[in-house]
C-alpha atoms as a PDB file:
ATOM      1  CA  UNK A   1      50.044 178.294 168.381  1.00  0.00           C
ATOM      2  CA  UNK A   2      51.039 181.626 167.812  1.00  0.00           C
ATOM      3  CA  UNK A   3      50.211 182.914 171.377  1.00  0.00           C
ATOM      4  CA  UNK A   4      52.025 179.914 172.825  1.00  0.00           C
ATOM      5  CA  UNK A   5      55.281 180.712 171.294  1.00  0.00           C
ATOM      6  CA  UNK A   6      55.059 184.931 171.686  1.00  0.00           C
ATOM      7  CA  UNK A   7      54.392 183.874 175.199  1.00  0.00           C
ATOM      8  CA  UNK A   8      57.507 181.782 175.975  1.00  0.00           C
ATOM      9  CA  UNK A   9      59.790 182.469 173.518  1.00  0.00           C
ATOM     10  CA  UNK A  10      58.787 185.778 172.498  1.00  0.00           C
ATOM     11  CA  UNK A  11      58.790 184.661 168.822  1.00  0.00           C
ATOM     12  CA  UNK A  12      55.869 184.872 166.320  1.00  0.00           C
ATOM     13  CA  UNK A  13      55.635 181.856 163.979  1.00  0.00           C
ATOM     14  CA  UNK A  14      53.259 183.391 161.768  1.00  0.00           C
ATOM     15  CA  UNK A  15      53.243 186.758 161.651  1.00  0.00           C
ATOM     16  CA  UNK A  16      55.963 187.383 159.792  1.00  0.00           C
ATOM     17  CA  UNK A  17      55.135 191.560 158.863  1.00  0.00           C
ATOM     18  CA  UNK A  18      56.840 191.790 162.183  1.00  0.00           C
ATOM     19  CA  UNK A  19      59.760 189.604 162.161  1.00  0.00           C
ATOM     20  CA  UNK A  20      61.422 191.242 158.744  1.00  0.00           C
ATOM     21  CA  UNK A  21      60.735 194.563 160.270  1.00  0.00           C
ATOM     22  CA  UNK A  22      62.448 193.542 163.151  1.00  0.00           C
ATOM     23  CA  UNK A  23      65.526 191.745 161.517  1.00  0.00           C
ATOM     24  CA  UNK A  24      65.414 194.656 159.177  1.00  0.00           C
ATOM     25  CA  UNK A  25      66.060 197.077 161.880  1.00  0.00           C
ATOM     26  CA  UNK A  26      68.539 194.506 163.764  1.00  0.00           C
ATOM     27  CA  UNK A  27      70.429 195.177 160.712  1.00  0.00           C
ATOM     28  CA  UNK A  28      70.147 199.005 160.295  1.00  0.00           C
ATOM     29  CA  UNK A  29      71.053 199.255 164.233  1.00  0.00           C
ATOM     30  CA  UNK A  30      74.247 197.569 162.808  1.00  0.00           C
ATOM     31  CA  UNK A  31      74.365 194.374 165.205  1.00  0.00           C
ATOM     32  CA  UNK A  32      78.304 193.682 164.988  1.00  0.00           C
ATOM     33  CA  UNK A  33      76.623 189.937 164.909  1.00  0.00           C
ATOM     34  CA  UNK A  34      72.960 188.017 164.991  1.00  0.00           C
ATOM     35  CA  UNK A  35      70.918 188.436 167.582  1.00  0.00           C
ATOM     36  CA  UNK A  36      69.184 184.774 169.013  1.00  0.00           C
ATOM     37  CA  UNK A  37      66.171 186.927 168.116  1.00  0.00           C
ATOM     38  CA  UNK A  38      67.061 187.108 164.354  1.00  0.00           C
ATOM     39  CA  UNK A  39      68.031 183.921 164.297  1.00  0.00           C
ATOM     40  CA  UNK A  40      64.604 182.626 165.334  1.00  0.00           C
ATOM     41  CA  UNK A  41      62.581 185.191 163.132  1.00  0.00           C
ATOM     42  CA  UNK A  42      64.646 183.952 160.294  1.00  0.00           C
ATOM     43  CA  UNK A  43      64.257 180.599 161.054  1.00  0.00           C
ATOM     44  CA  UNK A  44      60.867 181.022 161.232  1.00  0.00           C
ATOM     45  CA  UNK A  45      60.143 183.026 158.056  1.00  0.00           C
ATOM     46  CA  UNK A  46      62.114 179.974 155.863  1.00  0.00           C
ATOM     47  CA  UNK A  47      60.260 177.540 157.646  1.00  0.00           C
ATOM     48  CA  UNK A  48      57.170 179.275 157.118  1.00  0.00           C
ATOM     49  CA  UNK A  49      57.856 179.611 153.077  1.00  0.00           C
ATOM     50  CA  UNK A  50      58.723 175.922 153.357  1.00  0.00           C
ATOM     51  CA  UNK A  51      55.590 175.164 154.947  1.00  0.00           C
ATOM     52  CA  UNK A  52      53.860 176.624 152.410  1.00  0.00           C
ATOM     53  CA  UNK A  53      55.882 175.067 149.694  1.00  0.00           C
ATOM     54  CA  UNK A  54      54.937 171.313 151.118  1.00  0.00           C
ATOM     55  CA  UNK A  55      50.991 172.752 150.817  1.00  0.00           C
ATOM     56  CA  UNK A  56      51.850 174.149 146.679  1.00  0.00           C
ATOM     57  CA  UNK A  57      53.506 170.424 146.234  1.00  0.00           C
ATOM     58  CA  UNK A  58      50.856 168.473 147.764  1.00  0.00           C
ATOM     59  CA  UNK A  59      47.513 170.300 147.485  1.00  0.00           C
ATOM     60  CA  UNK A  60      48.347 170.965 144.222  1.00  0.00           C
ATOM     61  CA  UNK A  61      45.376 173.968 144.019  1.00  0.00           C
ATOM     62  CA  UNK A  62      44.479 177.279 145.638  1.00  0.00           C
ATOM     63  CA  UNK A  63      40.902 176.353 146.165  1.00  0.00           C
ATOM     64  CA  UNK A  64      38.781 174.558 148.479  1.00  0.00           C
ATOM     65  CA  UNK A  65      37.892 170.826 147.119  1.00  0.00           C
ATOM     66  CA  UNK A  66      36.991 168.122 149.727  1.00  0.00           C
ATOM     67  CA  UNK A  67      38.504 165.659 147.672  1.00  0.00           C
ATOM     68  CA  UNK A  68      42.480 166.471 148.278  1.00  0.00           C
ATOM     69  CA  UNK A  69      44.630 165.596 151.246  1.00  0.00           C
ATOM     70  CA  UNK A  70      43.425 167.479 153.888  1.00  0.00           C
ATOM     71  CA  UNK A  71      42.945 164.806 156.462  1.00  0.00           C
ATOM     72  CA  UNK A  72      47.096 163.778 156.465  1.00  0.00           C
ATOM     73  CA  UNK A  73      48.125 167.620 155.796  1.00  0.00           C
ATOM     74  CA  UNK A  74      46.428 168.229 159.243  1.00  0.00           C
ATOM     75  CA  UNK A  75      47.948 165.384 161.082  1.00  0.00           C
ATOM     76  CA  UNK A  76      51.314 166.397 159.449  1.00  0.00           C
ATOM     77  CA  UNK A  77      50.552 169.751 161.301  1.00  0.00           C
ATOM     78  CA  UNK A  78      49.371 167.764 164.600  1.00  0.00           C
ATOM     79  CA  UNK A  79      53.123 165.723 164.530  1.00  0.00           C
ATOM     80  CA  UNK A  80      55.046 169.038 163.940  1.00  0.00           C
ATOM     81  CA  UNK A  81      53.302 170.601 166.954  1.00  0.00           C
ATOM     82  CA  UNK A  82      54.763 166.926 168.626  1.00  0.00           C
ATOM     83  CA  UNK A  83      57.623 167.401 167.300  1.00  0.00           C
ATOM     84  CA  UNK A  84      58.134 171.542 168.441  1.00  0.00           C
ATOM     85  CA  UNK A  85      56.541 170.799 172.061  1.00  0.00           C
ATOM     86  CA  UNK A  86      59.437 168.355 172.780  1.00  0.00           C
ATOM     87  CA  UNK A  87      62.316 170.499 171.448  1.00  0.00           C
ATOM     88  CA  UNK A  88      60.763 173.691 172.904  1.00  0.00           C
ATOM     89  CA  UNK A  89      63.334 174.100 175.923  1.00  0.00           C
ATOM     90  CA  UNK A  90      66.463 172.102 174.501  1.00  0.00           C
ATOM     91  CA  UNK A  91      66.609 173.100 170.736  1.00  0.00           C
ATOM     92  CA  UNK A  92      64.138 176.071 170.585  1.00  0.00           C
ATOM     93  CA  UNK A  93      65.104 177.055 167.019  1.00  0.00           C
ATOM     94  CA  UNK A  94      64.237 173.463 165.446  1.00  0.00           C
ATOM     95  CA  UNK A  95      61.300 173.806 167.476  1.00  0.00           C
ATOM     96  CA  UNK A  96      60.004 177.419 166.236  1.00  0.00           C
ATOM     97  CA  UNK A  97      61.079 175.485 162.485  1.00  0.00           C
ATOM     98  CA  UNK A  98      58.687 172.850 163.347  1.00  0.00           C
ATOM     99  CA  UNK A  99      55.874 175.416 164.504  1.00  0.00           C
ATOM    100  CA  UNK A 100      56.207 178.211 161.379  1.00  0.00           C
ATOM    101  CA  UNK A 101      56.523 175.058 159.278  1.00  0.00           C
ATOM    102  CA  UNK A 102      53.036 173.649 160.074  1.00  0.00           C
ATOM    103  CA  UNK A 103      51.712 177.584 160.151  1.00  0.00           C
ATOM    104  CA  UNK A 104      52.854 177.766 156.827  1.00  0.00           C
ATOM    105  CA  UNK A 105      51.273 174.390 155.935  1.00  0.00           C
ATOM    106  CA  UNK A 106      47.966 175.288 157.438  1.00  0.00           C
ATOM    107  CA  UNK A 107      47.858 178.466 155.904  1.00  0.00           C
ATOM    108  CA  UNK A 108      48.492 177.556 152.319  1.00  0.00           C
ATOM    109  CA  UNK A 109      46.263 174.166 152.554  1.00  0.00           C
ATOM    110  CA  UNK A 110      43.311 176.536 150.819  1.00  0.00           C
ATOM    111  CA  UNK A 111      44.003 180.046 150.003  1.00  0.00           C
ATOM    112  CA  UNK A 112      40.650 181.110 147.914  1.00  0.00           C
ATOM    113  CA  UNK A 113      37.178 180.474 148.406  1.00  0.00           C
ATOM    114  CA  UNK A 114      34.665 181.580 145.559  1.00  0.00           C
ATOM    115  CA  UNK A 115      37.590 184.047 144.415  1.00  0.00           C
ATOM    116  CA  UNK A 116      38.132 185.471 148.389  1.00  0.00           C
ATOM    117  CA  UNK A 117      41.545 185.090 149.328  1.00  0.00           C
ATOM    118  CA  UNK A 118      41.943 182.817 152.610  1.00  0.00           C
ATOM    119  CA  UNK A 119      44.140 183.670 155.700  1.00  0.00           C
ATOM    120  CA  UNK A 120      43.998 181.155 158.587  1.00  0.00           C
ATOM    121  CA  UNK A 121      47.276 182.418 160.245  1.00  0.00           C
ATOM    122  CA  UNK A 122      46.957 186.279 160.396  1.00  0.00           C
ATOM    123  CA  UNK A 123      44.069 188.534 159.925  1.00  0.00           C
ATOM    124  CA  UNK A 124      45.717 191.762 158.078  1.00  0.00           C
ATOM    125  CA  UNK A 125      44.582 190.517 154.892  1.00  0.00           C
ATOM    126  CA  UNK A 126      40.773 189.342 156.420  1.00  0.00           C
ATOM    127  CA  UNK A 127      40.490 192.858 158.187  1.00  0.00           C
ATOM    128  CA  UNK A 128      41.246 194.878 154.898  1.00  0.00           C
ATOM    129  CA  UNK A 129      38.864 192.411 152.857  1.00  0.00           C
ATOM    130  CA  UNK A 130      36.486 192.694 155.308  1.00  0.00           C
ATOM    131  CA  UNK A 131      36.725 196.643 155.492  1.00  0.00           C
ATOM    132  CA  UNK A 132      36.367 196.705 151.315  1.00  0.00           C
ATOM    133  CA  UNK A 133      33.223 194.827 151.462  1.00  0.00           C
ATOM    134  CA  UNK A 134      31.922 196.514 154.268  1.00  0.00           C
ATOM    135  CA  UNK A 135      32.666 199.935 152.341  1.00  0.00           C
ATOM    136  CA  UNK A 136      31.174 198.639 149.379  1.00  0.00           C
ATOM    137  CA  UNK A 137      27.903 197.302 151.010  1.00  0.00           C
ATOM    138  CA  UNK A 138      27.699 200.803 152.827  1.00  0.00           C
ATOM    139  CA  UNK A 139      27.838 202.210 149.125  1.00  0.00           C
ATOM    140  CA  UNK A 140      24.380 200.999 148.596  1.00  0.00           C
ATOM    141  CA  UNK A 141      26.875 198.269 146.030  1.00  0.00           C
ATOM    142  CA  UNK A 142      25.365 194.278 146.203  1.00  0.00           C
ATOM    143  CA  UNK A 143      27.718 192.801 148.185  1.00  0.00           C
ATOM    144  CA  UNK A 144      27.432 189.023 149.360  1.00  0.00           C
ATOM    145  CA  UNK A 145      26.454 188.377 152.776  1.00  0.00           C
ATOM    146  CA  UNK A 146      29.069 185.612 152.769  1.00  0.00           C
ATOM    147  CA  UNK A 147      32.092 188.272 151.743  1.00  0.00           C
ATOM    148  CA  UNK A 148      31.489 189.896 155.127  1.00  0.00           C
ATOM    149  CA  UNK A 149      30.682 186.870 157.402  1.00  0.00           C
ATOM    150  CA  UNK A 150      33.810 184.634 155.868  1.00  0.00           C
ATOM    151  CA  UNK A 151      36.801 187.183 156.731  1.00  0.00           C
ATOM    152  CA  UNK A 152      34.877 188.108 160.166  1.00  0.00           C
ATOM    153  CA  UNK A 153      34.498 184.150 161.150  1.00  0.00           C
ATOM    154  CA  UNK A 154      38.076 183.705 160.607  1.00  0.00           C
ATOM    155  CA  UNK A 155      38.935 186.902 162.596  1.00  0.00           C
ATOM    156  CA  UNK A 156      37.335 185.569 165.462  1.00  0.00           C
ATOM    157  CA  UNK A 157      38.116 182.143 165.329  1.00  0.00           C
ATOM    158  CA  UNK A 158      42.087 183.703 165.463  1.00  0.00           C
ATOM    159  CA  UNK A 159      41.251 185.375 168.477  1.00  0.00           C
ATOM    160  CA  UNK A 160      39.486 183.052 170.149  1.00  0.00           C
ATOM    161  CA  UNK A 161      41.994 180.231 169.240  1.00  0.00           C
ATOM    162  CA  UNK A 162      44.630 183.364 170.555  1.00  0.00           C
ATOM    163  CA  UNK A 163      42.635 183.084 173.784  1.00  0.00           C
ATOM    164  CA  UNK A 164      42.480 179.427 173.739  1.00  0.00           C
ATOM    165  CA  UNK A 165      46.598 178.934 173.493  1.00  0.00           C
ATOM    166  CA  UNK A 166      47.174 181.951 175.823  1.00  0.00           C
ATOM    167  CA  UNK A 167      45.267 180.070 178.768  1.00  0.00           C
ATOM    168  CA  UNK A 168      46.857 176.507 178.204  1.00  0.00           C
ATOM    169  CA  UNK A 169      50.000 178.503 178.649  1.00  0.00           C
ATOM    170  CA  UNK A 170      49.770 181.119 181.404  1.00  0.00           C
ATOM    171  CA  UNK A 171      46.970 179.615 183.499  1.00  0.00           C
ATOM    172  CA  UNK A 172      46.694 175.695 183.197  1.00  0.00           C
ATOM    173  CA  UNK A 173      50.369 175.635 182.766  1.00  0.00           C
ATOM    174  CA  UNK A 174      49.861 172.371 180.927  1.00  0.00           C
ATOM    175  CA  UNK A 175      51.874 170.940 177.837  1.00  0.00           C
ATOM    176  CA  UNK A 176      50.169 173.370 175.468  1.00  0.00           C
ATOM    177  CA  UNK A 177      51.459 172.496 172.369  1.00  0.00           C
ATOM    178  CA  UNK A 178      50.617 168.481 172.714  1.00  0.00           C
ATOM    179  CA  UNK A 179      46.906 169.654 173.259  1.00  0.00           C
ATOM    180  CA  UNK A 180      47.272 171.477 170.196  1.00  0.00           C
ATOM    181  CA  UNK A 181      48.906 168.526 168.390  1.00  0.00           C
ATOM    182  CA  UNK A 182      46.287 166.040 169.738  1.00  0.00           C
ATOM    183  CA  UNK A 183      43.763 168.481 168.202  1.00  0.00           C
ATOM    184  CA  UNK A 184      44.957 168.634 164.916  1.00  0.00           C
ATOM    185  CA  UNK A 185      45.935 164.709 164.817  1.00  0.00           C
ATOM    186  CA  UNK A 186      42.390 163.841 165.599  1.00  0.00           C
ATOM    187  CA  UNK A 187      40.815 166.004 163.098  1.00  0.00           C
ATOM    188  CA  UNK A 188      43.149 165.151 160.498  1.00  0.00           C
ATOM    189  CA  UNK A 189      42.415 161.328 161.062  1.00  0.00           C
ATOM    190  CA  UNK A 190      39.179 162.060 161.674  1.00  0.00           C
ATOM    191  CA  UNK A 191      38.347 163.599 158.383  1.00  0.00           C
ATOM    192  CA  UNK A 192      40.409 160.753 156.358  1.00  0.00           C
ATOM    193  CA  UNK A 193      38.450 158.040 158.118  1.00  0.00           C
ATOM    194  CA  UNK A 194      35.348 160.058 157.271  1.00  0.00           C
ATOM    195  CA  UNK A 195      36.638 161.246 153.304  1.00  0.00           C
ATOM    196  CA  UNK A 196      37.158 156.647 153.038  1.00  0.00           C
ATOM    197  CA  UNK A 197      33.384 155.996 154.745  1.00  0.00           C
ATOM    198  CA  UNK A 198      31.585 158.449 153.652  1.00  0.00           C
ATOM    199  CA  UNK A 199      29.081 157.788 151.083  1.00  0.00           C
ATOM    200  CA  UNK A 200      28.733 161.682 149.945  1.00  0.00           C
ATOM    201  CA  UNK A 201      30.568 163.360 146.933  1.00  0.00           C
ATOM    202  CA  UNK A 202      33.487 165.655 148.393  1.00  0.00           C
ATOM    203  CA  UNK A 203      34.796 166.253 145.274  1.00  0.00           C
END
């Protein structure tokens, strides 16, 4: 999602280090008035806090449990990504809103795992957990095998889903962000269907 939008709009809707640097320097270079560019990397940090907001309200807790509601929070994503693919060209601040809101959603849906804190939308955080464990293990300390293979999973799941968006966009020229948004919807129904049929415990 991420790639898509640095790609044609030459916003991030996640990584937002870089956007308050950059409206941060907009504002030191004393811009007699906002940029587009601010106005999207604003946009897109609120939406992103809002995002996250709807995940605090909803989840209601940090950790990983099978029994809250994952399966609609992901198809909430999937119609946001609907919703930004078909006001990408006419209204391409709602639509940035639309993608940094469901980046903000995804990324606070479960933000600690056995005490490790989760980052699903940018991998500063994962590489610096990854490089304290790795230092520690290297220290002859017991270190879980799990605290190096979680933060390295997700750092190569971002790049390959990086890779993934990149290609929809530059070489099948397709409607990128629907096959994004079809992902997530089927997943997220997917896993309600399976939360009501299943006979196992997810709680």
């Amino acid at each position: 999602m991420n790639a898509c939008y640095l790609i044609q709009l030459g916003t991030s809707v996640s990584h937002l280090t870089g956007d308050v640097s950059k409206v941060a320097m907009n504002a030191v270079e004393g811009y007699s008035r906002i940029s587009a560019a601010a106005v999207h990397l604003i946009a897109a940090a609120v939406s992103f806090v809002l995002g996250a907001s709807t995940a605090g309200f909803f989840i209601h807790h940090p950790n990983i449990e099978f029994s809250r509601p994952y399966g609609r929070s992901i198809t909430a994503i999937g119609l946001c990504l609907v919703g930004a693919h078909f006001s990408l060209v006419t209204l391409p601040v709602l639509s940035i809103c639309l993608a940094s809101f469901a980046c903000g959603l995804q990324n606070a849906l479960a933000t600690h795992y056995r005490g490790m804190v989760l980052r699903t939308t940018h991998i500063t955080g994962l590489l610096t957990d990854l490089g304290t464990n790795l230092g520690m293990k290297l220290k002859g300390q017991q270190t879980a095998f799990w605290k190096l293979m979680v933060p390295t999973c997700l750092v190569l799941s971002f790049f390959c889903g990086a890779v993934f968006g990149s290609a929809l966009v530059i070489f099948m020229t397709g409607p990128a962000l629907l096959v994004l948004a079809a992902m997530y919807l089927v997943r997220g129904i997917g896993w309600s269907i399976f939360k009501r049929v299943t006979p196992l415990d997810l709680g």
